[in-house]
N, C-alpha and C. Protein backbone atom coordinates (compact mmCIF):
# COMPACT_ATOMS: atom_id res chain seq x y z
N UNK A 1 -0.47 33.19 53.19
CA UNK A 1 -0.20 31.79 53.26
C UNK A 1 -0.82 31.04 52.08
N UNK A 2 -2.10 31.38 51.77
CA UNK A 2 -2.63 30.72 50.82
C UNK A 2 -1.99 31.05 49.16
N UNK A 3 -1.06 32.27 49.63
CA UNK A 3 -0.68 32.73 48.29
C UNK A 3 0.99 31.90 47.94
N UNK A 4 1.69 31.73 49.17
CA UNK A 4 2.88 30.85 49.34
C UNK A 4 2.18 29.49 48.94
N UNK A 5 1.15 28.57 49.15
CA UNK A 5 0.93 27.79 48.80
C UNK A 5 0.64 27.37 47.41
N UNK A 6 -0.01 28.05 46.51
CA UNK A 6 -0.16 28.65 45.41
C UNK A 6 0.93 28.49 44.00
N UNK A 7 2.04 29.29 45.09
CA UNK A 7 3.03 29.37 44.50
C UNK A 7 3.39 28.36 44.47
N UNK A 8 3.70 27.23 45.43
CA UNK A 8 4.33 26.30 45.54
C UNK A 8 3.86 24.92 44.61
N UNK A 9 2.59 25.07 44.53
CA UNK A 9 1.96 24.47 43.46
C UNK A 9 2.44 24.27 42.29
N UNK A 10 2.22 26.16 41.87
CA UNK A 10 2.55 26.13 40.36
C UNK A 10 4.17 25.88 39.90
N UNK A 11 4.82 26.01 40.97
CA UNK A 11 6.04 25.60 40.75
C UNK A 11 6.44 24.14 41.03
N UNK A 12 5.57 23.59 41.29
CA UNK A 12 5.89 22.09 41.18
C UNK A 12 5.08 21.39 39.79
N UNK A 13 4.10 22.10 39.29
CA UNK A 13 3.63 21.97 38.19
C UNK A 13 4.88 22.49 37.17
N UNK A 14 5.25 23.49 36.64
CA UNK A 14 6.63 23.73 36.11
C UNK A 14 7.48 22.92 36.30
N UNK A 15 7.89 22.29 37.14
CA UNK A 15 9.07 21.75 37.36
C UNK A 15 8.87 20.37 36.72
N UNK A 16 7.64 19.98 36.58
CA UNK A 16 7.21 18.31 36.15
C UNK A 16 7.31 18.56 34.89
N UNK A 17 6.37 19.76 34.29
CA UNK A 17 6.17 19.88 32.91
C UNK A 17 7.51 19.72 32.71
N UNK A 18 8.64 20.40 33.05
CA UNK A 18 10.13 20.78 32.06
C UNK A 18 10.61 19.54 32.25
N UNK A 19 10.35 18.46 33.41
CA UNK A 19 10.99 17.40 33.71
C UNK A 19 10.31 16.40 32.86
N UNK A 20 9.30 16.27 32.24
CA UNK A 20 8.52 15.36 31.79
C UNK A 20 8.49 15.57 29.99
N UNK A 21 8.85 16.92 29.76
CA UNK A 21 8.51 17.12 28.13
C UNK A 21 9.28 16.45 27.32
N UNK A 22 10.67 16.40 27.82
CA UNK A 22 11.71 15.13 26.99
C UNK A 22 11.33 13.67 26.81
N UNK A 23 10.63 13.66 28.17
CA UNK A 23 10.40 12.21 28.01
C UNK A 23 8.99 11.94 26.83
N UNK A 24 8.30 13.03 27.17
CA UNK A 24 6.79 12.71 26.15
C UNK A 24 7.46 13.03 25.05
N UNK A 25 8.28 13.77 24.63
CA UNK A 25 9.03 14.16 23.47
C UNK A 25 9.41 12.70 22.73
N UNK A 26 10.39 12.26 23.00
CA UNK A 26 10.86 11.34 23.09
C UNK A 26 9.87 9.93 22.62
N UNK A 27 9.18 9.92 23.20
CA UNK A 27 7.76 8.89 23.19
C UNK A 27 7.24 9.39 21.67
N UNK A 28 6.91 10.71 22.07
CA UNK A 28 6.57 11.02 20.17
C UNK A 28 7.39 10.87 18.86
N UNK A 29 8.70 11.34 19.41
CA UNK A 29 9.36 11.09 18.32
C UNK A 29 9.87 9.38 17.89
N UNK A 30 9.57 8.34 18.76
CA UNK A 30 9.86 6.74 18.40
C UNK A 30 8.60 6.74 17.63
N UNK A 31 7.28 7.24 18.04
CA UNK A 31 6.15 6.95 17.69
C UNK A 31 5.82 7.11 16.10
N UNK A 32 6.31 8.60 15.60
CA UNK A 32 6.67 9.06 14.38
C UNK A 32 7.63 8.37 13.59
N UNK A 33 8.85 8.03 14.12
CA UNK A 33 9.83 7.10 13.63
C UNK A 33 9.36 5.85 13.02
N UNK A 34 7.74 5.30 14.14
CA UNK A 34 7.59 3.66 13.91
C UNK A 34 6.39 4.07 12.47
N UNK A 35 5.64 5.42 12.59
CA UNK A 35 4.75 5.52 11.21
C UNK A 35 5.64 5.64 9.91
N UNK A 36 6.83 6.41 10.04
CA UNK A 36 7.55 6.67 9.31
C UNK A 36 8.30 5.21 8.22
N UNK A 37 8.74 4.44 9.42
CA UNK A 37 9.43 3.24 8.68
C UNK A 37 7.81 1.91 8.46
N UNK A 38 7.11 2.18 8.91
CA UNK A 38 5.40 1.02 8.40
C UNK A 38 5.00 1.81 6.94
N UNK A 39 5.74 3.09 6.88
CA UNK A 39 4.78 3.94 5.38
C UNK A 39 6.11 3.07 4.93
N UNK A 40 7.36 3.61 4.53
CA UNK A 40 8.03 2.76 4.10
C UNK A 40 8.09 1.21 3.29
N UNK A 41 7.63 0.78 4.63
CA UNK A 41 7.82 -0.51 4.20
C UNK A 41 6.48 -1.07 3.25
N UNK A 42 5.24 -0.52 3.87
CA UNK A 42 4.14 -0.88 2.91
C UNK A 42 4.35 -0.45 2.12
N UNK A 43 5.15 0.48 1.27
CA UNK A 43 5.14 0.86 0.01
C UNK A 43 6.22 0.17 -0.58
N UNK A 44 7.20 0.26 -0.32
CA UNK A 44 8.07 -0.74 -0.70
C UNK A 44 7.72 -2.42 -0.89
N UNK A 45 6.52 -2.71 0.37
CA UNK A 45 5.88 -3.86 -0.39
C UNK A 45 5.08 -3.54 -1.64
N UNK A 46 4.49 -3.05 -1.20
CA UNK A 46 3.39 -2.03 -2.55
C UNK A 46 4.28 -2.85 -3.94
N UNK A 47 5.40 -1.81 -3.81
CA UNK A 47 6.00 -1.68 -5.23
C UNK A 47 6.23 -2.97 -6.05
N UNK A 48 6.96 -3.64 -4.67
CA UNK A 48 6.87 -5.03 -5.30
C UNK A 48 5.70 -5.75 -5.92
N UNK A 49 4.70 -5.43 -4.75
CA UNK A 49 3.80 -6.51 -5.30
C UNK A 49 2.94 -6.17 -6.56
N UNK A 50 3.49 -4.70 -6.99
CA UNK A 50 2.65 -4.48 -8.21
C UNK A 50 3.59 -4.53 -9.48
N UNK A 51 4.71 -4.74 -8.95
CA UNK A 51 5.62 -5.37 -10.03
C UNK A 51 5.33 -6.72 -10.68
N UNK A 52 5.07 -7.58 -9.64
CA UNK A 52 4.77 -8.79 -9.72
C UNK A 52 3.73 -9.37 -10.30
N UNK A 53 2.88 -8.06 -10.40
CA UNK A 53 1.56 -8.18 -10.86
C UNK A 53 0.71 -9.52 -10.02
N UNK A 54 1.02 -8.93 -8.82
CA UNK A 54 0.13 -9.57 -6.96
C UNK A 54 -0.75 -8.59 -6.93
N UNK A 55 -1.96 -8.90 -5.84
CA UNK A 55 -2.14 -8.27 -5.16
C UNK A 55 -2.03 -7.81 -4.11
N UNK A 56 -2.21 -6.16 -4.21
CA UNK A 56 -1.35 -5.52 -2.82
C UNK A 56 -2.37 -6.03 -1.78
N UNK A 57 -1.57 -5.69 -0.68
CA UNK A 57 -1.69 -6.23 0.22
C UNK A 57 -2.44 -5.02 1.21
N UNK A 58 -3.49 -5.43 1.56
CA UNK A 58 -4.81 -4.57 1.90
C UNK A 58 -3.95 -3.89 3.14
N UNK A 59 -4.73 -2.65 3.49
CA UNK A 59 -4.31 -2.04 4.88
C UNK A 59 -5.68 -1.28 5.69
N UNK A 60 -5.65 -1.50 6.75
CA UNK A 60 -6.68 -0.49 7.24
C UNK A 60 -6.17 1.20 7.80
N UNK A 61 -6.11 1.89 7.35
CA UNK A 61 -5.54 3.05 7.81
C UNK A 61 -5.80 3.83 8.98
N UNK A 62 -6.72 3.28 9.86
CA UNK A 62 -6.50 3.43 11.08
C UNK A 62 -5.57 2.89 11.68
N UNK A 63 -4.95 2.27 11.05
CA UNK A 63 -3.56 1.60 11.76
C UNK A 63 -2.50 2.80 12.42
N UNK A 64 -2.33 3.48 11.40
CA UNK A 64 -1.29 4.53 12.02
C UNK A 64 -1.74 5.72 13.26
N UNK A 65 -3.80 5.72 12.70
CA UNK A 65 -3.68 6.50 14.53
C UNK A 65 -4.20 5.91 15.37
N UNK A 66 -3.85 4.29 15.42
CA UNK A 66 -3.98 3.53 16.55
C UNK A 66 -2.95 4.25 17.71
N UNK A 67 -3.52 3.80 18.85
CA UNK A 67 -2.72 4.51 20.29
C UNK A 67 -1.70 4.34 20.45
N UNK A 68 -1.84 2.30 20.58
CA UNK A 68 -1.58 1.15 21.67
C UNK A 68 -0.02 1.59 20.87
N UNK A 69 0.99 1.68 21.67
CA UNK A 69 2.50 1.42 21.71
C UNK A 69 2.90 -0.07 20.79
N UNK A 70 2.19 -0.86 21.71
CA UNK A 70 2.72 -2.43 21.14
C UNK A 70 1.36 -2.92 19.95
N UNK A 71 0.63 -2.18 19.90
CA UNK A 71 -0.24 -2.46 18.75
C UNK A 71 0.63 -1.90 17.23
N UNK A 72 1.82 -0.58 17.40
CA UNK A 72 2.54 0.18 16.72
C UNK A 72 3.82 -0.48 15.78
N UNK A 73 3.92 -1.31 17.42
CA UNK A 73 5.21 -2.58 17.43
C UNK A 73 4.86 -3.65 16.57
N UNK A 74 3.63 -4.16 17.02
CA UNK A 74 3.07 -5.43 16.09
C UNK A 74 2.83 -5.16 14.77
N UNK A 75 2.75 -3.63 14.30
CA UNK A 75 2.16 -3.74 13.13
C UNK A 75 3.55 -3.42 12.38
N UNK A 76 4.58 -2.61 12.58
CA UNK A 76 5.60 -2.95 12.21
C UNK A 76 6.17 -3.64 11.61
N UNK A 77 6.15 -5.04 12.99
CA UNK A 77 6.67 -6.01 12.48
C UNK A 77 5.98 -6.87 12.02
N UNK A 78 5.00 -6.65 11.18
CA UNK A 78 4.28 -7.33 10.40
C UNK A 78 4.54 -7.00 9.03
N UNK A 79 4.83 -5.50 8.83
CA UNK A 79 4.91 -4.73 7.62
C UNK A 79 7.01 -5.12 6.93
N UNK A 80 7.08 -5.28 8.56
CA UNK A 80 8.45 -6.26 8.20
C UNK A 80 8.89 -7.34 7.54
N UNK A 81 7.64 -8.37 7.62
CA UNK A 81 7.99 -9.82 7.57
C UNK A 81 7.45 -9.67 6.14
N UNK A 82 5.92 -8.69 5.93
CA UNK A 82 5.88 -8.75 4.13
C UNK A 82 6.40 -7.92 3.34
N UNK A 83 7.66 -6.83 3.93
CA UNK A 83 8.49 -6.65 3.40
C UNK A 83 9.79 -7.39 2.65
N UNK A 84 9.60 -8.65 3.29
CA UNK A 84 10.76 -9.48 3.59
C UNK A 84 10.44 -10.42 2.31
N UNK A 85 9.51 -10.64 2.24
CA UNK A 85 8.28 -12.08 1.61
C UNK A 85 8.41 -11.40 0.35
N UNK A 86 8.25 -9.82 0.10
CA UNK A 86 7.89 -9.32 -1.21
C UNK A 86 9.58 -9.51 -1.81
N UNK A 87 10.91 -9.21 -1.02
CA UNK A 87 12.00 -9.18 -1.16
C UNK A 87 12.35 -10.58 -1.94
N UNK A 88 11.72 -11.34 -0.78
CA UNK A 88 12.37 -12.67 -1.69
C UNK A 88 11.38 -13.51 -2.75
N UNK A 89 9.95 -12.66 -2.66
CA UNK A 89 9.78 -13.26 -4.20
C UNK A 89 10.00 -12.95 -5.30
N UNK A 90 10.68 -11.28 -5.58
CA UNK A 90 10.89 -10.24 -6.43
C UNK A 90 11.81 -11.49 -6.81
N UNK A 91 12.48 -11.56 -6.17
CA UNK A 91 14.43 -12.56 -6.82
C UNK A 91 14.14 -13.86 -7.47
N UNK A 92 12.85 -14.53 -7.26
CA UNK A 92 12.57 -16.08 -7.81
C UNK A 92 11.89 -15.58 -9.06
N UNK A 93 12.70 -15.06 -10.20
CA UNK A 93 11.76 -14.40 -11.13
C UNK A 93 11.63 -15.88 -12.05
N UNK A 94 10.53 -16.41 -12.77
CA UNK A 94 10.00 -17.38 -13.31
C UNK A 94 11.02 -16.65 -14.74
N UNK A 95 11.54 -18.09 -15.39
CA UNK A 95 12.25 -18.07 -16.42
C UNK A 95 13.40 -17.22 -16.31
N UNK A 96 14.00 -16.67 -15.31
CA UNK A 96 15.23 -15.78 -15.35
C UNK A 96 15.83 -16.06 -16.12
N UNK A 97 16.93 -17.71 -16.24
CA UNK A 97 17.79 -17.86 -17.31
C UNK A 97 17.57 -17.76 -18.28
N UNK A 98 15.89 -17.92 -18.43
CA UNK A 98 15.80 -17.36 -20.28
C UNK A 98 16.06 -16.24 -20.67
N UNK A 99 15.45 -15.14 -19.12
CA UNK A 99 15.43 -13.44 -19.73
C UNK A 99 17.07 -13.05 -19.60
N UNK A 100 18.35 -14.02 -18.61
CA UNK A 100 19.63 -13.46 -19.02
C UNK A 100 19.70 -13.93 -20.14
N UNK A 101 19.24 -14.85 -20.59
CA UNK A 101 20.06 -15.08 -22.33
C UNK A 101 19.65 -14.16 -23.04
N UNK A 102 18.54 -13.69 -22.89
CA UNK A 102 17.51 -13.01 -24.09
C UNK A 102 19.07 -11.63 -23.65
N UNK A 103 18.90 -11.04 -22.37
CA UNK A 103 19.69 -10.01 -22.09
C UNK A 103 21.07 -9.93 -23.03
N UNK A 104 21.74 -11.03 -22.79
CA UNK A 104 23.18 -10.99 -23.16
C UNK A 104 23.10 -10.85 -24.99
N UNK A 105 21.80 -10.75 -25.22
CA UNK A 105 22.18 -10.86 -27.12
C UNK A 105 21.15 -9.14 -27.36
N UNK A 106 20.58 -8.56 -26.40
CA UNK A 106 20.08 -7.22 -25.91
C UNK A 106 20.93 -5.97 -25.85
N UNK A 107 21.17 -6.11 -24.78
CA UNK A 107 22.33 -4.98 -24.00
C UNK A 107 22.33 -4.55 -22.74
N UNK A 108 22.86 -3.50 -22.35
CA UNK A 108 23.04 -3.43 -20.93
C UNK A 108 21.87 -3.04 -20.53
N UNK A 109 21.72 -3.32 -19.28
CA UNK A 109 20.38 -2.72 -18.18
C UNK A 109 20.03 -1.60 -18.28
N UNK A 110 20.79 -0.63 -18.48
CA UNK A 110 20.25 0.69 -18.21
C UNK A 110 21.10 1.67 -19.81
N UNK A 111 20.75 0.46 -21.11
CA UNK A 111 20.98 0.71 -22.24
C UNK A 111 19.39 1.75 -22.95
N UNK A 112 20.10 3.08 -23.35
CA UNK A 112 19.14 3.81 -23.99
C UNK A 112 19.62 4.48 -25.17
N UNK A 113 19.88 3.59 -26.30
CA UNK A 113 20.70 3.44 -27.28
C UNK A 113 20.01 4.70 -28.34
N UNK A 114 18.90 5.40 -28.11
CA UNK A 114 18.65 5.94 -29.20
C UNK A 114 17.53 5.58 -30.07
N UNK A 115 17.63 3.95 -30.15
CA UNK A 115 16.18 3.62 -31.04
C UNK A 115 15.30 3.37 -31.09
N UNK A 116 14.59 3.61 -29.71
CA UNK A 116 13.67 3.94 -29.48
C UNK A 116 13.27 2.17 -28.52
N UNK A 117 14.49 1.73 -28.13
CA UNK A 117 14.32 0.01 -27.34
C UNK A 117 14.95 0.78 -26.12
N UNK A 118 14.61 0.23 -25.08
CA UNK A 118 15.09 0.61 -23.42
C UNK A 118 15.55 -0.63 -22.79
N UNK A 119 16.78 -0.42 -22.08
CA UNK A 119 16.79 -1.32 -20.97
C UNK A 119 17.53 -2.79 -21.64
N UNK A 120 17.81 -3.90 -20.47
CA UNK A 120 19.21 -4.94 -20.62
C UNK A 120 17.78 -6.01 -21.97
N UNK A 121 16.63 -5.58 -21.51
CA UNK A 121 15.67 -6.28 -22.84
C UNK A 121 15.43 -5.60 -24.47
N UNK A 122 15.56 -4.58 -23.91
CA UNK A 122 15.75 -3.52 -25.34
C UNK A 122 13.92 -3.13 -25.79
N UNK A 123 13.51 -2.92 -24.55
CA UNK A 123 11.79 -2.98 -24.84
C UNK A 123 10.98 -1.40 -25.16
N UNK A 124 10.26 -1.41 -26.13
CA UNK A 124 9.66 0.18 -26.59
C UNK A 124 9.19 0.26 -25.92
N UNK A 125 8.42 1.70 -26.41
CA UNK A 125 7.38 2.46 -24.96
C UNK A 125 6.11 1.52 -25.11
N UNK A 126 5.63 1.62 -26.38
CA UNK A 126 4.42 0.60 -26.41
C UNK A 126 4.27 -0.83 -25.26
N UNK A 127 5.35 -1.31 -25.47
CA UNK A 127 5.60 -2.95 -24.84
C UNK A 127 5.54 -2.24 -22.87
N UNK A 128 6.33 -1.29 -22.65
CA UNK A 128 6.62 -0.65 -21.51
C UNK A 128 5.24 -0.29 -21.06
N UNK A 129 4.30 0.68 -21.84
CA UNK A 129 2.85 0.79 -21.47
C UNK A 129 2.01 -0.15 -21.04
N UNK A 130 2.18 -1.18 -22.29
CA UNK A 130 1.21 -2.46 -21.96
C UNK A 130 1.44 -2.99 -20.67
N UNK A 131 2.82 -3.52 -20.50
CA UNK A 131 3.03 -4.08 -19.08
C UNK A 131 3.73 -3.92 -18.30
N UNK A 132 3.67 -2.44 -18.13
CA UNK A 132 4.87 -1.99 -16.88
C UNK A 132 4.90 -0.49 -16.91
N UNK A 133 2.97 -0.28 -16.95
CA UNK A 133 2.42 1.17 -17.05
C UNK A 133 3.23 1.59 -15.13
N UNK A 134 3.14 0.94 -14.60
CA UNK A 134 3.38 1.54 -13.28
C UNK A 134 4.76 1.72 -13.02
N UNK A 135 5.40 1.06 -13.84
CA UNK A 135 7.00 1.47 -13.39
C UNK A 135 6.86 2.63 -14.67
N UNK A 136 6.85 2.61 -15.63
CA UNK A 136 6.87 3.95 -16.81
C UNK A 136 6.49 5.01 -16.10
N UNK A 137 5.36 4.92 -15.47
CA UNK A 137 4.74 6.62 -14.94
C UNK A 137 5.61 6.25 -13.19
N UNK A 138 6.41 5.67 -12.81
CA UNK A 138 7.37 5.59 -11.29
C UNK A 138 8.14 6.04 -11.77
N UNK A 139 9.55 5.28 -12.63
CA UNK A 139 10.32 5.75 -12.71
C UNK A 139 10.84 6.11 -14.18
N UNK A 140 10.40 6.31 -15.49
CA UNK A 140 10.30 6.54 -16.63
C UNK A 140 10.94 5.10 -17.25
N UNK A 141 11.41 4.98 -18.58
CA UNK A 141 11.31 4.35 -19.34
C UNK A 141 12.57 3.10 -18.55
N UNK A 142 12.56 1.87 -19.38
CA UNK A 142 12.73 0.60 -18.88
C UNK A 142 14.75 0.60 -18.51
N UNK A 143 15.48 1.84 -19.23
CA UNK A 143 16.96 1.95 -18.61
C UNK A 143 16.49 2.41 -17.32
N UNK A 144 15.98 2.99 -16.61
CA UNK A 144 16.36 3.41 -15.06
C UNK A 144 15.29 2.08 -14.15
N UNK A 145 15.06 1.34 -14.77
CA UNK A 145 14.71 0.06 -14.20
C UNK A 145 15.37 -0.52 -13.71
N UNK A 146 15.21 -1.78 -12.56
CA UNK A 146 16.50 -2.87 -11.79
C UNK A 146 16.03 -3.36 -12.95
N UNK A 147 16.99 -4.63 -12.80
CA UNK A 147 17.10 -5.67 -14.00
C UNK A 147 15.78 -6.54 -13.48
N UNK A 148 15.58 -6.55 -12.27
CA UNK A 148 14.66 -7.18 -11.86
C UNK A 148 13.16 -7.12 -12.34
N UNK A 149 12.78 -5.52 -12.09
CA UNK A 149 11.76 -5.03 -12.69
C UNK A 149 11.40 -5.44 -14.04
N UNK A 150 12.75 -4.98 -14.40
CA UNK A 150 12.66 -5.15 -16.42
C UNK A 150 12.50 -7.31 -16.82
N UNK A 151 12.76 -7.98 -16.26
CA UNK A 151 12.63 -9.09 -16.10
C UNK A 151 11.01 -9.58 -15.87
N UNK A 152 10.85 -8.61 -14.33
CA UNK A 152 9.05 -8.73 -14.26
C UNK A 152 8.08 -8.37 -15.32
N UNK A 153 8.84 -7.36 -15.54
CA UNK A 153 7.42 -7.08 -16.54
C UNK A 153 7.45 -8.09 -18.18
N UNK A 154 8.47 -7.92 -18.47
CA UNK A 154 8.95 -9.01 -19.73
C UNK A 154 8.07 -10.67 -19.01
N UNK A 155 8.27 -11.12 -18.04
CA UNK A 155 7.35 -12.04 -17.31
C UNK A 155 6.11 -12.05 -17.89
N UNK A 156 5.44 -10.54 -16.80
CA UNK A 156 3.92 -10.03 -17.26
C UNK A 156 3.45 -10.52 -19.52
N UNK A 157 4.48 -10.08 -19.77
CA UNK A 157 4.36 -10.05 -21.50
C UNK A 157 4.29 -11.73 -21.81
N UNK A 158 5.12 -12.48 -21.37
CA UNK A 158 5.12 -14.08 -21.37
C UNK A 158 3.74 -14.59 -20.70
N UNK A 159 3.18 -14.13 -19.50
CA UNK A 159 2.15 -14.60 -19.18
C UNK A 159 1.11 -13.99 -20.18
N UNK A 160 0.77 -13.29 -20.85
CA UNK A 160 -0.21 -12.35 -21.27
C UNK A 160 -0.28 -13.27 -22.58
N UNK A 161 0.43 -14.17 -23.30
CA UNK A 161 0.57 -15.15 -24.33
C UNK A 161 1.32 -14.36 -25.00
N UNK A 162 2.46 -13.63 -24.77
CA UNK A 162 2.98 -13.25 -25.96
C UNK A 162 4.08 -14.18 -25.98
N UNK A 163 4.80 -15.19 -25.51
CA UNK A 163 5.69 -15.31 -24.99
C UNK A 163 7.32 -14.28 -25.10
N UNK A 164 8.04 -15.52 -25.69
CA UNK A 164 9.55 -15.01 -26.03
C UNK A 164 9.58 -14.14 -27.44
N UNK A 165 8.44 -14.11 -28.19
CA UNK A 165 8.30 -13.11 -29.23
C UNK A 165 8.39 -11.95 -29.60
N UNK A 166 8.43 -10.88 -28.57
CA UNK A 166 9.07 -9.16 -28.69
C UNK A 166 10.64 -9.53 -28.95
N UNK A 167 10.88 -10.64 -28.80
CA UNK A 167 12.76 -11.18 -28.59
C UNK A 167 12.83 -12.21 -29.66
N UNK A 168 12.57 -11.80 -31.26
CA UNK A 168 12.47 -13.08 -32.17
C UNK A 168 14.04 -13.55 -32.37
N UNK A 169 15.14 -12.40 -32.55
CA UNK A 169 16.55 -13.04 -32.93
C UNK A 169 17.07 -13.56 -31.79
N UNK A 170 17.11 -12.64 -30.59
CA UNK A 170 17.67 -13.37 -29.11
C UNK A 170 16.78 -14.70 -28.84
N UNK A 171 15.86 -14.62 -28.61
CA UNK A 171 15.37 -15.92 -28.35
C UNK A 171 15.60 -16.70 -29.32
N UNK A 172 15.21 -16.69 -30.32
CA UNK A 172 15.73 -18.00 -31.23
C UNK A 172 16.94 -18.33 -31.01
N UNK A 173 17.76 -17.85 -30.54
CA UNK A 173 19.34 -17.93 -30.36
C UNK A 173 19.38 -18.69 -29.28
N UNK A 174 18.90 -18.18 -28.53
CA UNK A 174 18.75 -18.92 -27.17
C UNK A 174 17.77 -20.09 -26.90
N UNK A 175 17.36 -20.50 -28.25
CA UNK A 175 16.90 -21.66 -28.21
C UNK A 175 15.31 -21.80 -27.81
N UNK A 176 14.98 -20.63 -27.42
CA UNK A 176 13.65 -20.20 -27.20
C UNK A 176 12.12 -20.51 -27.71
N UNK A 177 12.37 -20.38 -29.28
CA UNK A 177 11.25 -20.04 -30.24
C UNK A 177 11.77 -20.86 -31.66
C-alpha cells in the first residue's frame, strides 16, 4: 500500500512537471525576448547618441537579471521611449539645408569615387578620424554611412570651429563662406 501510494505521488509529480514545462517555457522565452529587444534598443540608442556626440545614456546592468516580470516591462518601455527621443533627434540635424547644399555640389551618399573623399560630403579618412572615429571603426569609411550620420559628424567638424571650410568651393557656392 505504501508502495501504490508512492507511485501515485510520483506520478502526479510527472504529470505537473510535463503539464507545467510549456508554460515555464514559455515565461522564459517572453523573458529572453524582453532582454533581447532592451539590448537592442539601448544600443541603438547608444548609436545615436554617440553620433550626436550626447551623452549615452547610463544603465545599471543589473537591470537584465532583475526578476520582477513588470520591473522587465517597465524597463523596456523606457528603453522604448529613449529609443524614440534618440530617433527624433538624429532627424533635427542643426544646419541640414546647408549640409544638402554642400551635398548637391559633393555627390552621392554612398559616393567612393576613388580619391580618396567618401560619402554625399566627399570627406577623407583624416576628417572621418577626427570626427566620426566611431562610425569609421562601426561601419568603415563615410559611403556606407546614412546621410544622416555623414551630416552628424560634418556637424561635430562645424562645432569643433572648423566650420563650412573642409567644403571651400561648395560652400562658397552655397553662399556659406
Amino acid at each position: 500500500m505504501l508502495r501504490r501510494s508512492a507511485l501515485r505521488i510520483l506520478v502526479s509529480v510527472l504529470v505537473m512537471v510535463v503539464l507545467l514545462t510549456p508554460a515555464l517555457a514559455g515565461a522564459a522565452n517572453k523573458r529572453t525576448s524582453e532582454f533581447r529587444q532592451i539590448r537592442q534598443l539601448r544600443q541603438m540608442t547608444w548609436h545615436w547618441q554617440n553620433v550626436m556626440g550626447v551623452a549615452m545614456t547610463p544603465v545599471r546592468h543589473r537591470v537584465l537579471n532583475a526578476s520582477g516580470a513588470k520591473y522587465g516591462r517597465w524597463v523596456l518601455s523606457l528603453w522604448h521611449q529613449r529609443a524614440a527621443r534618440a530617433r527624433h533627434l538624429t532627424r533635427r540635424i542643426p544646419h541640414k539645408s546647408q549640409w544638402l547644399c554642400i551635398h548637391h555640389g559633393e555627390g552621392a551618399w554612398n559616393a567612393h569615387s576613388g580619391n580618396g573623399y567618401y560619402g554625399g560630403l566627399q570627406m577623407d579618412i583624416s576628417f572621418q578620424r577626427s570626427y566620426g572615429g566611431y562610425l569609421l571603426r562601426a561601419k568603415g569609411t563615410a559611403d556606407h554611412w546614412s546621410p544622416n550620420e555623414q551630416m552628424w559628424v560634418a556637424e561635430q567638424a562645424l562645432k569643433s570651429g572648423r566650420g563650412f571650410y573642409p567644403w571651400p568651393n561648395t560652400a562658397r557656392a552655397c553662399g556659406l563662406i
